[in-house]
Protein backbone atom coordinates (compact mmCIF):
# COMPACT_ATOMS: atom_id res chain seq x y z
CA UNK A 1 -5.99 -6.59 -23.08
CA UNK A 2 -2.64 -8.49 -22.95
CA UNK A 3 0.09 -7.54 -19.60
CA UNK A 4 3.66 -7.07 -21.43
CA UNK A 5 4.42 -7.40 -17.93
CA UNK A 6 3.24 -7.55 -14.53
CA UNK A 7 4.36 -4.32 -13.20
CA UNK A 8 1.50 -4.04 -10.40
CA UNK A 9 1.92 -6.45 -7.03
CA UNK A 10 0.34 -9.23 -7.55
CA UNK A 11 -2.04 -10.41 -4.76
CA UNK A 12 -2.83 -14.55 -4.90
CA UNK A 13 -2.44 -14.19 -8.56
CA UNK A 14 -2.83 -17.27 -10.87
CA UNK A 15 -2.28 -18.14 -14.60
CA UNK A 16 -4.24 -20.94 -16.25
CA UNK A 17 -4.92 -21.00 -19.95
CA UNK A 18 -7.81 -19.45 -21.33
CA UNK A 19 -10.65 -22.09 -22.77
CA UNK A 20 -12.55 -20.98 -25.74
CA UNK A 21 -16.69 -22.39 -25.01
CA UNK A 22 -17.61 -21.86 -27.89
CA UNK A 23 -15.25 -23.53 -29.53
CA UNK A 24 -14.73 -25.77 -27.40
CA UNK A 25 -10.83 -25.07 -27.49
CA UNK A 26 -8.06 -23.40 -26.27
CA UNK A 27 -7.25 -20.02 -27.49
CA UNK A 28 -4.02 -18.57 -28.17
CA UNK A 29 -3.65 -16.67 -24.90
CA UNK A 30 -3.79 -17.35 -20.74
CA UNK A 31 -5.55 -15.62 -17.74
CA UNK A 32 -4.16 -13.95 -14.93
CA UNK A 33 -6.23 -13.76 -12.41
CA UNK A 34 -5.36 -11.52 -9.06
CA UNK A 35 -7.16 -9.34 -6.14
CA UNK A 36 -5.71 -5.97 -6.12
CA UNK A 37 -7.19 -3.49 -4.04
CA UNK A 38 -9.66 -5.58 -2.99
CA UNK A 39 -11.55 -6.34 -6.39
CA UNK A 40 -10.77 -9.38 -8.71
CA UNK A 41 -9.11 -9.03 -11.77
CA UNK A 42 -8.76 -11.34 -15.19
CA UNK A 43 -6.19 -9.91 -17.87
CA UNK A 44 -4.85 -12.24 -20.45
CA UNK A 45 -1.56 -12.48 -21.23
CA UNK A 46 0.33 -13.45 -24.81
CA UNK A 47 2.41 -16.56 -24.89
CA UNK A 48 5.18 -14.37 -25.30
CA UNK A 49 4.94 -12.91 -22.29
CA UNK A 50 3.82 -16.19 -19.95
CA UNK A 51 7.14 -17.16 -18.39
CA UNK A 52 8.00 -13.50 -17.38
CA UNK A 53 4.89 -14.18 -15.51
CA UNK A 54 4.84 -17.10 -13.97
CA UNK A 55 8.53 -16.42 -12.73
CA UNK A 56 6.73 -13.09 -11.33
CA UNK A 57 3.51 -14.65 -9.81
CA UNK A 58 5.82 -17.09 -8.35
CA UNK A 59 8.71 -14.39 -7.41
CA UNK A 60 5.54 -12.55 -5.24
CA UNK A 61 3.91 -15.80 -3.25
CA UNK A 62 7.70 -16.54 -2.27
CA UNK A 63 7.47 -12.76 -1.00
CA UNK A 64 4.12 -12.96 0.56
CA UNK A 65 5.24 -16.43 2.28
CA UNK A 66 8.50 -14.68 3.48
CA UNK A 67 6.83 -11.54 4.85
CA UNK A 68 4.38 -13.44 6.59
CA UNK A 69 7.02 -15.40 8.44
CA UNK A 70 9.22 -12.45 9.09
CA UNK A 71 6.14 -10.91 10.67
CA UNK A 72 4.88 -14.23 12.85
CA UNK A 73 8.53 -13.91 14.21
CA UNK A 74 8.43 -10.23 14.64
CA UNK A 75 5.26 -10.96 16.99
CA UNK A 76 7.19 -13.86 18.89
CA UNK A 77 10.40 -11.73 19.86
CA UNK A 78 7.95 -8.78 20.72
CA UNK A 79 5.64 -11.33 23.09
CA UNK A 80 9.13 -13.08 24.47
CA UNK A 81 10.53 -9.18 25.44
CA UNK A 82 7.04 -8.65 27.32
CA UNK A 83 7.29 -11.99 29.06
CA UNK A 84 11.12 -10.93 29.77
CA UNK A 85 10.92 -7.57 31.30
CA UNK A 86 7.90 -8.76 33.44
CA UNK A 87 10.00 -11.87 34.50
CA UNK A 88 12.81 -9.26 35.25
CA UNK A 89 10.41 -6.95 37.29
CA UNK A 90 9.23 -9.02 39.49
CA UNK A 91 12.36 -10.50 41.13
């Protein structure tokens, strides 16, 4: 089945060409491979459609890198406001 485009999130999703065995070739198309809802997935994509996915698969680690930041910050201000307001009690 080829993905005209990767409308689902994408979850540590990778695209590597596809290798034909038994030919001992590569075929005309690439793999994406992702976790989404907890299970694995392979599709392959058309040529035609493998830069609108890369720029995607890339587009969503940036996001999951991001998110993961904003949230180890979140938890840092919401440990320093704890540490404050005891500080602030106790004198």
């Amino acid at each position: 089945m080829a993905l005209p485009l990767a409308t689902r999130s994408l979850h540590c999703a990778s695209v590597s060409p596809s290798f034909n065995w038994k030919w001992g070739s590569s075929a005309n198309f690439w793999q994406l491979s992702y976790t989404h809802q907890m299970k694995s997935k392979t599709e392959y994509v058309k040529p035609t459609f493998l830069k609108q996915i890369k720029t995607e698969t890339a587009n969503f680690k940036n996001f999951k890198k991001l998110t993961q930041r904003w949230a180890d910050l979140s938890l840092a201000l919401s440990k320093e406001n704890i540490r404050t307001a005891r500080e602030n009690n106790l004198t």
